[in-house]
N, C-alpha and C. Protein backbone atom coordinates (compact mmCIF):
# COMPACT_ATOMS: atom_id res chain seq x y z
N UNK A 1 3.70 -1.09 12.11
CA UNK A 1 3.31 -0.78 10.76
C UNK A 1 2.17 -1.70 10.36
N UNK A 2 1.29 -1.22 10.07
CA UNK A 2 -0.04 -1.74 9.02
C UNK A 2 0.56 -2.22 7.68
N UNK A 3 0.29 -3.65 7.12
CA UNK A 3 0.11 -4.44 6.60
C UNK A 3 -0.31 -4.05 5.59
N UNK A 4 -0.20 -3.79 4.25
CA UNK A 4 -1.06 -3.44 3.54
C UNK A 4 -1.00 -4.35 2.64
N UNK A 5 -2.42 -5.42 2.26
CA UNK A 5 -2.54 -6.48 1.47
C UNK A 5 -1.85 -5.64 -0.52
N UNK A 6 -2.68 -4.49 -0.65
CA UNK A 6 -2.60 -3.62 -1.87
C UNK A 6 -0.56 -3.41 -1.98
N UNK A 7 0.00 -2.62 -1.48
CA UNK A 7 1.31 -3.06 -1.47
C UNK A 7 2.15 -3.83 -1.35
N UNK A 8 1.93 -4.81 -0.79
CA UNK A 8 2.61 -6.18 -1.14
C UNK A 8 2.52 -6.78 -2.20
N UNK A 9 1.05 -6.18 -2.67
CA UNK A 9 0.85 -7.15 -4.26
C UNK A 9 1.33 -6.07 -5.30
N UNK A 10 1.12 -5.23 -4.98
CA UNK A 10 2.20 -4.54 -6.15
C UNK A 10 3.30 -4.48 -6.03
N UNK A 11 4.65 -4.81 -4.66
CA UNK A 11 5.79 -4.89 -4.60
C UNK A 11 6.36 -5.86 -5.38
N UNK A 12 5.34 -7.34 -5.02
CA UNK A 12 6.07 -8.18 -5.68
C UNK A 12 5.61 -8.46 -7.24
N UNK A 13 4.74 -7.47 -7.43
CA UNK A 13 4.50 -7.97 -8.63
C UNK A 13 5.46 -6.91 -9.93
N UNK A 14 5.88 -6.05 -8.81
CA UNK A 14 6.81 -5.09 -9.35
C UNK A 14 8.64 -6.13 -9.39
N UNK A 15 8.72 -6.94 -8.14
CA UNK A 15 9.72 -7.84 -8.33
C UNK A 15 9.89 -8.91 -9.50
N UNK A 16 8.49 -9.12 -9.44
CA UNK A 16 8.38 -10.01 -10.68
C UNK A 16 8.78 -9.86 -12.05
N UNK A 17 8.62 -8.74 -12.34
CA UNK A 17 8.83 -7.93 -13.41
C UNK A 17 10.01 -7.65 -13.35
N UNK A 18 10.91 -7.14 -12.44
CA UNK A 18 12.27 -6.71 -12.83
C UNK A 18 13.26 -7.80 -13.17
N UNK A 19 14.13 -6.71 -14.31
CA UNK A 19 15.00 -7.41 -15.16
C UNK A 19 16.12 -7.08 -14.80
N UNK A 20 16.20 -6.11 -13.92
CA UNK A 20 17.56 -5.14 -13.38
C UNK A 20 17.49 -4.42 -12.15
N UNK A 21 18.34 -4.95 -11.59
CA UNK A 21 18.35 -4.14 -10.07
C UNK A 21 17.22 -2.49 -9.86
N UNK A 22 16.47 -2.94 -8.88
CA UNK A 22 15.69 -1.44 -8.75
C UNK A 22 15.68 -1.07 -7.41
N UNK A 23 14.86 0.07 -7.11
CA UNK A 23 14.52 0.33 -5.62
C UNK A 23 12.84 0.57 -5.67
N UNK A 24 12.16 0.03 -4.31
CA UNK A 24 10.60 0.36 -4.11
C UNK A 24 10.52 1.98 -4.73
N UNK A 25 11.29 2.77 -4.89
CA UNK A 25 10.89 4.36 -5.56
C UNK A 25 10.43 3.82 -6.87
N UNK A 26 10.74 2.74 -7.64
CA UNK A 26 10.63 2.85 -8.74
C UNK A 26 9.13 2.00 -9.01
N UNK A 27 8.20 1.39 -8.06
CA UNK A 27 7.21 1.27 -8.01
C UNK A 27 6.24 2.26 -7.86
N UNK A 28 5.54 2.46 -9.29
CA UNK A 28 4.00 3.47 -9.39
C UNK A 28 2.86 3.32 -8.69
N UNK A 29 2.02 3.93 -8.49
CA UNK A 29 0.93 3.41 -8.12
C UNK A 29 0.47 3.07 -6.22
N UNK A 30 1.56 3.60 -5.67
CA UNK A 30 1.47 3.90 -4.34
C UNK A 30 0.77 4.46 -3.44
N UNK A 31 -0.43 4.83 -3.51
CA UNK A 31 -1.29 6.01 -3.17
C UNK A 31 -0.90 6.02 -1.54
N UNK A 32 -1.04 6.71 -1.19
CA UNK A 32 -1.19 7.10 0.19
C UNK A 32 0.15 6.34 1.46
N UNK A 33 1.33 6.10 0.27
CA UNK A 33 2.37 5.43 1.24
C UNK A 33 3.63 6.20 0.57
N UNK A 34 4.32 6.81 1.85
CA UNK A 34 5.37 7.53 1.48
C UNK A 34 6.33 6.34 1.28
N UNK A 35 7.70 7.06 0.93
CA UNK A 35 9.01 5.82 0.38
C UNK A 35 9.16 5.21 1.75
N UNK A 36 9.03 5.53 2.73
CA UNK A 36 9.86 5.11 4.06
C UNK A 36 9.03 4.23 4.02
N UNK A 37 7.32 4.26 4.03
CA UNK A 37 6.53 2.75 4.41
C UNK A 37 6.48 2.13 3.06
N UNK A 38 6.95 2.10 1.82
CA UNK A 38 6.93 1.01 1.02
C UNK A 38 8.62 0.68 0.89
N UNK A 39 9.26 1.22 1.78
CA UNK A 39 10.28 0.18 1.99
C UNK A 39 10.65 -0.57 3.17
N UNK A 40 9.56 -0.33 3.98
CA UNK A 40 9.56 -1.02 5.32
C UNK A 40 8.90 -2.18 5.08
N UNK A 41 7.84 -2.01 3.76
CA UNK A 41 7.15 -3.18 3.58
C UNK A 41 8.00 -4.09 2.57
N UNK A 42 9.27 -3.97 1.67
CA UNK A 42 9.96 -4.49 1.21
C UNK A 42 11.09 -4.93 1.68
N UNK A 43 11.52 -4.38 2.95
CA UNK A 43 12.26 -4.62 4.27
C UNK A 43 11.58 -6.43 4.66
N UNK A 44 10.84 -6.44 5.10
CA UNK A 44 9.40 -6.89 5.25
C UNK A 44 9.37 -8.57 4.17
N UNK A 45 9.13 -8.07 3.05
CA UNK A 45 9.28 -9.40 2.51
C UNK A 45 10.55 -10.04 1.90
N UNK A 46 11.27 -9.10 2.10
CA UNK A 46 12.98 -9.99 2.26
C UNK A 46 13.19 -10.18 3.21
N UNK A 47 13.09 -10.00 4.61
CA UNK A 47 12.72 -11.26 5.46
C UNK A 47 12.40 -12.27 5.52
N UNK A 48 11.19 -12.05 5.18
CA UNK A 48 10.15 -13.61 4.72
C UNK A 48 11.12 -14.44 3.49
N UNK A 49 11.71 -13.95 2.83
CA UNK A 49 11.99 -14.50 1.78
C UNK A 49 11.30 -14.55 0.49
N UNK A 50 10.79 -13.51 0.13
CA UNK A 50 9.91 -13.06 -1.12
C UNK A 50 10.52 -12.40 -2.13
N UNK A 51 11.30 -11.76 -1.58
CA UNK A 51 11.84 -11.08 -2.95
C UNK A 51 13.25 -11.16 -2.38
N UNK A 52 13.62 -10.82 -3.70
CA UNK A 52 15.24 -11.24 -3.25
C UNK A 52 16.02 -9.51 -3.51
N UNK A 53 17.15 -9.77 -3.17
CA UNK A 53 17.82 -8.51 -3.43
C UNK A 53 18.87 -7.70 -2.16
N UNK A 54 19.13 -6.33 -2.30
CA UNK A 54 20.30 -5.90 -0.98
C UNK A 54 19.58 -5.07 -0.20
N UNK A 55 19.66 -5.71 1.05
CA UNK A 55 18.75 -4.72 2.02
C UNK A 55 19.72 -3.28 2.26
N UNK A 56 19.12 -2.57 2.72
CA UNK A 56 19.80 -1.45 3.49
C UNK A 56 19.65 -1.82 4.61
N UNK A 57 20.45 -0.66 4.91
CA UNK A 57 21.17 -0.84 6.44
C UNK A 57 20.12 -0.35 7.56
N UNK A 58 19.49 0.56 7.22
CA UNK A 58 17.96 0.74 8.04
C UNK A 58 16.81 0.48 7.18
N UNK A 59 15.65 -0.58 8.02
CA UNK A 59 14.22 -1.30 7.27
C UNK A 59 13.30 -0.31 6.24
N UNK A 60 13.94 1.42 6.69
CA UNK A 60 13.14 2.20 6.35
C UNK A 60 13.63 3.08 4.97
N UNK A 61 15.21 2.40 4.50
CA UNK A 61 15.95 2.85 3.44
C UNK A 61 15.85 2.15 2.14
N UNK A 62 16.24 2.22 1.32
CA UNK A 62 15.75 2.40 -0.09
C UNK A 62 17.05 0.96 -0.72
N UNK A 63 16.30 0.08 -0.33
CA UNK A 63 15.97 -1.50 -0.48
C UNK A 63 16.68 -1.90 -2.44
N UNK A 64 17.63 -2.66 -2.74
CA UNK A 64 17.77 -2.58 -3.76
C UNK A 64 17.21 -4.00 -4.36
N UNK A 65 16.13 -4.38 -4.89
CA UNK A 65 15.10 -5.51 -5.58
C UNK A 65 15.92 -6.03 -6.53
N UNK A 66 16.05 -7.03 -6.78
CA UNK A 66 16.53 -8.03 -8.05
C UNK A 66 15.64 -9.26 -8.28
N UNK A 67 14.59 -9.13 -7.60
CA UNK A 67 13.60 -10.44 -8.38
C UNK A 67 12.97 -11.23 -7.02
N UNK A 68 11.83 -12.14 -7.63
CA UNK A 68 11.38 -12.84 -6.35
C UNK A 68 11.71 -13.75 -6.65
N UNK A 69 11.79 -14.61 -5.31
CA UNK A 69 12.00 -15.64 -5.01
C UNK A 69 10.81 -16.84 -5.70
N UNK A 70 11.43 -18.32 -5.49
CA UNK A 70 10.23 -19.13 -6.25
C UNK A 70 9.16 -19.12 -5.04
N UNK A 71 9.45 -18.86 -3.66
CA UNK A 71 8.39 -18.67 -2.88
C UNK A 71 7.25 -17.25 -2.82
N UNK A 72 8.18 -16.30 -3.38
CA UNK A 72 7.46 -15.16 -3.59
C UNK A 72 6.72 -15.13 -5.12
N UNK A 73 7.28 -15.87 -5.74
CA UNK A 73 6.50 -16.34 -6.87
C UNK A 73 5.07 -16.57 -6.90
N UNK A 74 4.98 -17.84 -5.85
CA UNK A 74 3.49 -19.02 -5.27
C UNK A 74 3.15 -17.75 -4.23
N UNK A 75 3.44 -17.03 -3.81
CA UNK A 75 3.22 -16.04 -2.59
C UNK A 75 1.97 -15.39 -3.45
N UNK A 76 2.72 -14.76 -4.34
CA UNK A 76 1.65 -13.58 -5.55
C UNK A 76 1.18 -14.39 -6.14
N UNK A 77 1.23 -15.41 -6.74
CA UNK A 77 -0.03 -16.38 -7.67
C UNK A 77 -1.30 -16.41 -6.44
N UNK A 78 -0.57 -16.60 -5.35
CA UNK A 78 -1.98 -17.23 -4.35
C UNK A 78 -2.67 -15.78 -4.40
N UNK A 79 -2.29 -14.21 -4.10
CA UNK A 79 -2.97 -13.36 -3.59
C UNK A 79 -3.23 -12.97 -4.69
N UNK A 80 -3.22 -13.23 -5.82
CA UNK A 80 -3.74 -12.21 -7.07
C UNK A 80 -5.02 -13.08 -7.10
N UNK A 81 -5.71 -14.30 -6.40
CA UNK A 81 -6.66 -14.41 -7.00
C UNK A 81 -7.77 -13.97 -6.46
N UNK A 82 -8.49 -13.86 -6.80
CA UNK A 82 -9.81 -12.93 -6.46
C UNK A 82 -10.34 -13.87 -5.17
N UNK A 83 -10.56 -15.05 -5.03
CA UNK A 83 -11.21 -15.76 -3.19
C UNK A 83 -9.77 -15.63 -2.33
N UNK A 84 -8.98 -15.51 -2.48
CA UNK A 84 -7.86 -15.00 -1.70
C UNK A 84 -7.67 -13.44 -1.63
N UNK A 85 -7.59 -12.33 -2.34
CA UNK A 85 -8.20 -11.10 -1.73
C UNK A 85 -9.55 -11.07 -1.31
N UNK A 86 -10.31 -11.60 -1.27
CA UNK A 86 -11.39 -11.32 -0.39
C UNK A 86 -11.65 -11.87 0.72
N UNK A 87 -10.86 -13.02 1.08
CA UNK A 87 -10.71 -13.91 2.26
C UNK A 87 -9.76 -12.66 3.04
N UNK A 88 -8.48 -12.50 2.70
CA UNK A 88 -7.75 -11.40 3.57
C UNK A 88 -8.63 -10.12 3.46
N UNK A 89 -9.02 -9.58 2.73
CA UNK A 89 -9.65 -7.99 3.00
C UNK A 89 -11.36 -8.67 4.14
N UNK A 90 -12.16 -10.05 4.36
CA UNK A 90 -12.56 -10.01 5.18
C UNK A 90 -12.19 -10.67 6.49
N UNK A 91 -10.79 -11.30 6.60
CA UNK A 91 -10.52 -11.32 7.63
C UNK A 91 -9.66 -9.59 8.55
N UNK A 92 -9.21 -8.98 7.62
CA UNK A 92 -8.72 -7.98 8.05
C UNK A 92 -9.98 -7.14 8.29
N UNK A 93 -11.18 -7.00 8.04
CA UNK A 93 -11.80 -6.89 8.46
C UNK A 93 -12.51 -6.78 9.93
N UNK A 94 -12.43 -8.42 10.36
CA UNK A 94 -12.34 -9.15 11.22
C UNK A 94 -11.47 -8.79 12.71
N UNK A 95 -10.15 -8.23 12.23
CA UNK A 95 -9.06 -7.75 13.04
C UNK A 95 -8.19 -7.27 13.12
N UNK A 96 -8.97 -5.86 12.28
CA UNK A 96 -8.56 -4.65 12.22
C UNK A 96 -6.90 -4.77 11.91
N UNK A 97 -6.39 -3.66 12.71
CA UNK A 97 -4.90 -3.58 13.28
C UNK A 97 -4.18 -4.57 13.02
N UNK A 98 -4.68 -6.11 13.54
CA UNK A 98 -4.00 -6.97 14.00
C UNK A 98 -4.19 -7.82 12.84
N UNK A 99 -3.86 -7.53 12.12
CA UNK A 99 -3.92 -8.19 10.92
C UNK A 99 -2.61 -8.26 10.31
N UNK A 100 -1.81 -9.45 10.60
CA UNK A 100 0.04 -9.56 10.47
C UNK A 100 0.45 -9.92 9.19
N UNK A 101 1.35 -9.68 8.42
CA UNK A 101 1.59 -10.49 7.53
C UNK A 101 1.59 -11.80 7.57
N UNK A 102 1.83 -12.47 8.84
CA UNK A 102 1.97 -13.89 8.79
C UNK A 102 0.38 -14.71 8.32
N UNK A 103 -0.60 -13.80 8.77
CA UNK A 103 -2.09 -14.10 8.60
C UNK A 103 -2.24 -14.15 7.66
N UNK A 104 -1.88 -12.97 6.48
CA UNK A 104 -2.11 -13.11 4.79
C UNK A 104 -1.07 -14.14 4.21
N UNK A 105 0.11 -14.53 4.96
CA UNK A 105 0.67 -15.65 4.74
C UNK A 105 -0.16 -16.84 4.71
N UNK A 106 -0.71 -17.13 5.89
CA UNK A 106 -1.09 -18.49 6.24
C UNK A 106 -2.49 -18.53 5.49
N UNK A 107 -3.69 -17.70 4.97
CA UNK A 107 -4.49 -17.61 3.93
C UNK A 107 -3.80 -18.02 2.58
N UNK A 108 -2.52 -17.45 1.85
CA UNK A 108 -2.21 -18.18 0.83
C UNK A 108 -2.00 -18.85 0.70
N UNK A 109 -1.06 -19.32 1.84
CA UNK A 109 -0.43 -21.21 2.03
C UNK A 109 -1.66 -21.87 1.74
N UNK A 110 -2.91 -21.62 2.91
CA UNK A 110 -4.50 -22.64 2.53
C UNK A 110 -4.68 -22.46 1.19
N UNK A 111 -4.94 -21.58 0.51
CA UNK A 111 -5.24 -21.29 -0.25
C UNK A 111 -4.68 -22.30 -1.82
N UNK A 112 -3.48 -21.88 -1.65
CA UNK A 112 -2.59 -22.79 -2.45
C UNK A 112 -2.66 -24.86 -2.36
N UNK A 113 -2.68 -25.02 -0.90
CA UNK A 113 -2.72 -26.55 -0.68
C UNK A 113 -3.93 -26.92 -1.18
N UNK A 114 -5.32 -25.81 -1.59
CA UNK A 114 -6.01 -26.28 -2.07
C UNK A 114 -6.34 -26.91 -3.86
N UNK A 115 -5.15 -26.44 -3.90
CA UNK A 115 -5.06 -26.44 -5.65
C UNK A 115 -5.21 -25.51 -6.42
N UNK A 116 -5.38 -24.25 -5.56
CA UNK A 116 -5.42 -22.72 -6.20
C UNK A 116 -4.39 -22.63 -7.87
């Protein structure tokens, strides 16, 4: 699965916001990603530890959200800012495909140690 910098930042910024248990269906603004890949990508950062909440039982099922984490917190402060989406949209650039979440990870981490 492709990475998508644009859905992650609206997942969690959709986590951020919730006040009450939800599912990725209830995130707008999805263009071109059916439910199965915006819950693979919320599969995805409850792993990492970004958002918190009850996984389902398959990565590709309908994920129940209750909020982010204080790491998914600093996660979305780092990528909402404008030299951090443009650092990931030109390193993904850079490598195509292979462009992991851990990469747009390790851009925010820099990003952040800098005093972002």
């Amino acid at each position: 699965m492709k990475h998508d910098p644009h859905v992650i930042r609206e997942l969690l910024a959709h986590a951020a916001r919730t006040t009450h248990p939800s599912t990725a269906s209830d995130v707008q603004a999805l263009e071109g990603h059916d439910a199965a890949d915006t819950n693979r990508h919320v599969h995805l950062l409850m792993r990492k530890g970004l958002i918190e909440g009850k996984p389902a039982p398959a990565p590709d099922g309908p994920h129940i959200i209750h909020g982010l984490t204080g790491e998914g917190r600093r996660f979305l402060r780092a990528i909402s800012s404008e030299k951090v989406k443009e650092k990931i949209r030109s390193v993904s650039e850079t490598v195509g495909d292979k462009m992991s979440f851990e990469i747009m990870m390790e851009i925010a981490k820099a990003f952040l140690m800098d005093g972002l």
